[in-house]
C-alpha atoms as a PDB file:
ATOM      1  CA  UNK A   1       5.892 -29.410  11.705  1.00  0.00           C
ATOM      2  CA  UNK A   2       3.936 -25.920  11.825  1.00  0.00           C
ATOM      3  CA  UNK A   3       6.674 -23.744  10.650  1.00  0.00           C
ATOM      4  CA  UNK A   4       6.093 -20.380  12.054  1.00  0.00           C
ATOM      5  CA  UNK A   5       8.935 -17.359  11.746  1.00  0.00           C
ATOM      6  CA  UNK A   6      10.246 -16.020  15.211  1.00  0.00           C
ATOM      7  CA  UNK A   7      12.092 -13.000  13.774  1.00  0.00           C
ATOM      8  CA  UNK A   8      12.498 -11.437  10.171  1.00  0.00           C
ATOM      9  CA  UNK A   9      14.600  -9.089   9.600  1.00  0.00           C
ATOM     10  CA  UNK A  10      15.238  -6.958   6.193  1.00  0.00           C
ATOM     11  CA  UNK A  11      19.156  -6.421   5.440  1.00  0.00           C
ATOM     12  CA  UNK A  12      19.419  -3.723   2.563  1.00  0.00           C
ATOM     13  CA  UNK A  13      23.266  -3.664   3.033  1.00  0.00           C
ATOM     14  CA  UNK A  14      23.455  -7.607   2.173  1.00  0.00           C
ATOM     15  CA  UNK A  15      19.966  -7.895  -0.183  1.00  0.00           C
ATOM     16  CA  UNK A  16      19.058 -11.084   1.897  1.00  0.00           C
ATOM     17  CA  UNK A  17      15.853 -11.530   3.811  1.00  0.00           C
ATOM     18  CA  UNK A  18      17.179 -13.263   7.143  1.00  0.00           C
ATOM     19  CA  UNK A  19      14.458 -15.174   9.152  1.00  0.00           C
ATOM     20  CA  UNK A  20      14.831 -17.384  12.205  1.00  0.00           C
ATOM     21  CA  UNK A  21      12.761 -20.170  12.130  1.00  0.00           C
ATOM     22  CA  UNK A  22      10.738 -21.952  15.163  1.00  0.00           C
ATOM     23  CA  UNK A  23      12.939 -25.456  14.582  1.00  0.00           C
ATOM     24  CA  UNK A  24      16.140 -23.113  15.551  1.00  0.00           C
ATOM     25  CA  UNK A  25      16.869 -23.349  11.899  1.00  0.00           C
ATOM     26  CA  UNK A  26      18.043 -19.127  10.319  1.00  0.00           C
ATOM     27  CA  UNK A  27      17.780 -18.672   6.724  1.00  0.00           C
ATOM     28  CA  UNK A  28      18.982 -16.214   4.500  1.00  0.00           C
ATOM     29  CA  UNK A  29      16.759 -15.371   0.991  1.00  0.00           C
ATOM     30  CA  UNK A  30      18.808 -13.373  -1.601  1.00  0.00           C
ATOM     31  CA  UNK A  31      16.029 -11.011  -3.205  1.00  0.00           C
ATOM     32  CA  UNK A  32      17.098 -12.017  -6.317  1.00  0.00           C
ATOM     33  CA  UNK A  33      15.290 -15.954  -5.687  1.00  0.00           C
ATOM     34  CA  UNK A  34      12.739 -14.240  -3.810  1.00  0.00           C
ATOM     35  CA  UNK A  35      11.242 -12.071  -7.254  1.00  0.00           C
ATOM     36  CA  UNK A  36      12.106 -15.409  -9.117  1.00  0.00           C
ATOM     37  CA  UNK A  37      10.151 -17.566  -6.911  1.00  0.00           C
ATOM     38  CA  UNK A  38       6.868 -14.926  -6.177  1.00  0.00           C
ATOM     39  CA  UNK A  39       4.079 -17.310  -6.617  1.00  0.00           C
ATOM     40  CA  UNK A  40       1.459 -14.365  -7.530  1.00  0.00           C
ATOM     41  CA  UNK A  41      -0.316 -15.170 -10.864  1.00  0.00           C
ATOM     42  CA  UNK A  42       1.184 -12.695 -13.120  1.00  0.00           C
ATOM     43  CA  UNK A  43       4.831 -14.278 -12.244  1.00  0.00           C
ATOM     44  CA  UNK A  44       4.056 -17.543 -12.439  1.00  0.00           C
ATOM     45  CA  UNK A  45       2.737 -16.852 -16.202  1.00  0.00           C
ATOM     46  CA  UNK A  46       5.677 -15.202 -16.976  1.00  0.00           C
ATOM     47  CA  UNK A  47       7.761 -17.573 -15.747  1.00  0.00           C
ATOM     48  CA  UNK A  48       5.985 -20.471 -17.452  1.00  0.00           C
ATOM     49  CA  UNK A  49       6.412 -18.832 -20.881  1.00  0.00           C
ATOM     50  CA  UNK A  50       9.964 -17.869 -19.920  1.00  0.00           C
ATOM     51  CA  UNK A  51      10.792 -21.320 -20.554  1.00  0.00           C
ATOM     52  CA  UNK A  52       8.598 -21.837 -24.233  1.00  0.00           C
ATOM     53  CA  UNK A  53      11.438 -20.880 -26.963  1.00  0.00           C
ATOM     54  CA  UNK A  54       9.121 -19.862 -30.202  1.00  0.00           C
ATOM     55  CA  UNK A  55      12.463 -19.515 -32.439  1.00  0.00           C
ATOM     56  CA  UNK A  56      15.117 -22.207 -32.174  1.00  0.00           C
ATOM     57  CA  UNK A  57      18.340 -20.720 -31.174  1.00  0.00           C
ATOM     58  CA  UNK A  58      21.799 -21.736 -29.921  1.00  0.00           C
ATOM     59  CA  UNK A  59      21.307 -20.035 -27.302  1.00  0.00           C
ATOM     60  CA  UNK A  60      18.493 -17.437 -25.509  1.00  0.00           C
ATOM     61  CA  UNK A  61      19.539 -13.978 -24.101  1.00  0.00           C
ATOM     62  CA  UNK A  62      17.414 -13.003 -21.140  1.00  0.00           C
ATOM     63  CA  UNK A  63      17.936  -9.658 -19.806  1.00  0.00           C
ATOM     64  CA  UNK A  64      19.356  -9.220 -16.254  1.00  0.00           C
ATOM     65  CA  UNK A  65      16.863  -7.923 -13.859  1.00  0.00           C
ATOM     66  CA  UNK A  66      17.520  -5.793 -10.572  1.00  0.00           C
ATOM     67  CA  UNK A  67      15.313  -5.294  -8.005  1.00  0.00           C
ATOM     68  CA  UNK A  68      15.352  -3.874  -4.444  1.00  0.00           C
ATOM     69  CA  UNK A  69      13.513  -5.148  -1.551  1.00  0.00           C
ATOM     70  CA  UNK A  70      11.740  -1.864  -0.181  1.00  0.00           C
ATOM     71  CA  UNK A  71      10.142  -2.830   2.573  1.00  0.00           C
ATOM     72  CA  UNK A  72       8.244  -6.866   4.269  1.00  0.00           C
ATOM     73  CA  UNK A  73       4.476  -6.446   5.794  1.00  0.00           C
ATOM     74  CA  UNK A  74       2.852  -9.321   7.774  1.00  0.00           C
ATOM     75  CA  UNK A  75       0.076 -10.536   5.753  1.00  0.00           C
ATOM     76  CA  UNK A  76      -2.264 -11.862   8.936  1.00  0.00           C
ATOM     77  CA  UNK A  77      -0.537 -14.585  11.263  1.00  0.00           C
ATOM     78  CA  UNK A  78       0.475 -16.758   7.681  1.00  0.00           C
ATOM     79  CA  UNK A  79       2.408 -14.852   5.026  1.00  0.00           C
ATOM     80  CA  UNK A  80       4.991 -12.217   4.239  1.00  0.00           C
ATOM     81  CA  UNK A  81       4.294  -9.684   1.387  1.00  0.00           C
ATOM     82  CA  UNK A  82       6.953  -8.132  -0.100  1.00  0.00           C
ATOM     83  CA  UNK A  83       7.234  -4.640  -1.801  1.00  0.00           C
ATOM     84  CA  UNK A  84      10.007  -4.146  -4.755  1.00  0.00           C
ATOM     85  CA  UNK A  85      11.353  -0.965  -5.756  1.00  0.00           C
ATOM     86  CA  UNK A  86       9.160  -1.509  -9.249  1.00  0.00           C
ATOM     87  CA  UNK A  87       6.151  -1.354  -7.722  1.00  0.00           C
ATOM     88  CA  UNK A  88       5.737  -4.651  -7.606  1.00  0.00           C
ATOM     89  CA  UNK A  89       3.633  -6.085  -4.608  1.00  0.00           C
ATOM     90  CA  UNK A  90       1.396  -8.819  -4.919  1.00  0.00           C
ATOM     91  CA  UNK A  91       3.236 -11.844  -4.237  1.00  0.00           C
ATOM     92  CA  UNK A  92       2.277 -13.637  -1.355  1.00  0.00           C
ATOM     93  CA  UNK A  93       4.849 -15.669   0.623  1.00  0.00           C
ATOM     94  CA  UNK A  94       3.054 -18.393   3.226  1.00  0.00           C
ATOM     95  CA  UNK A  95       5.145 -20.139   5.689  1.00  0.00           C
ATOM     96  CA  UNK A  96       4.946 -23.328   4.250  1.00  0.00           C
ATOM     97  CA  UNK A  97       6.444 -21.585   0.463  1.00  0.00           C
ATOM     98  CA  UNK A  98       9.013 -19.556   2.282  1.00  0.00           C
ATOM     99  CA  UNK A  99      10.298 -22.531   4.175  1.00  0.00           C
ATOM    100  CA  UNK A 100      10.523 -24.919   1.342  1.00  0.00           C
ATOM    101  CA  UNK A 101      12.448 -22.166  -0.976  1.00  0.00           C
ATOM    102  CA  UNK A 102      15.549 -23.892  -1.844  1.00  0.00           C
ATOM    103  CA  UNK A 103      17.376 -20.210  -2.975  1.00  0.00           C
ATOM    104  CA  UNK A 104      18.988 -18.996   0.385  1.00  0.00           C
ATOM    105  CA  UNK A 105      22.263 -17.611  -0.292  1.00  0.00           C
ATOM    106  CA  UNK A 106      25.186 -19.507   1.020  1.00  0.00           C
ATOM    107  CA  UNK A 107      27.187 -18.183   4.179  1.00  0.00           C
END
């Protein structure tokens, strides 16, 4: 199937992205696993060496990020770009990667 969003919608007061899907399907993206999953290059690197530990420890400490959701822009007729409060903008979400995210929030 051509998945193909019929509505998105930006709710600040809940930090979800909500969008309603052409199969009748709704889902709701917490912005927190939409930063974790922006494919642009300089995430994906980071998040690559995230994972390398160069010091064995019992345990790893990763700070706890925030980030707000400013604003969503159409990027042509097959992607969402999203802009975070930290500047942060060049992520680009097709259809096909936003519809196969598996971190909507629950409810």
């Amino acid at each position: 199937m051509n998945f193909r969003p019929q509505s998105i919608k930006l709710d600040k007061k809940r930090h979800v992205l909500v969008v309603d899907w052409n199969d009748g399907n709704s889902v709701e993206y917490s912005w927190d696993g939409l930063r974790n999953a922006c494919p642009c290059a300089q995430c994906r690197d980071e998040h690559s060496s995230a994972n390398v530990n160069t010091v064995d420890m019992v345990f790893t400490l990763n700070p706890v990020k925030s980030f707000n959701l400013d604003s969503v822009e159409l990027a042509g007729n097959y992607a969402l770009k999203l802009y975070w409060s930290d500047g942060h903008n060049s992520g680009i979400y097709g259809w096909e990667y936003l519809r196969t995210l598996n971190s909507p929030t629950n409810g």
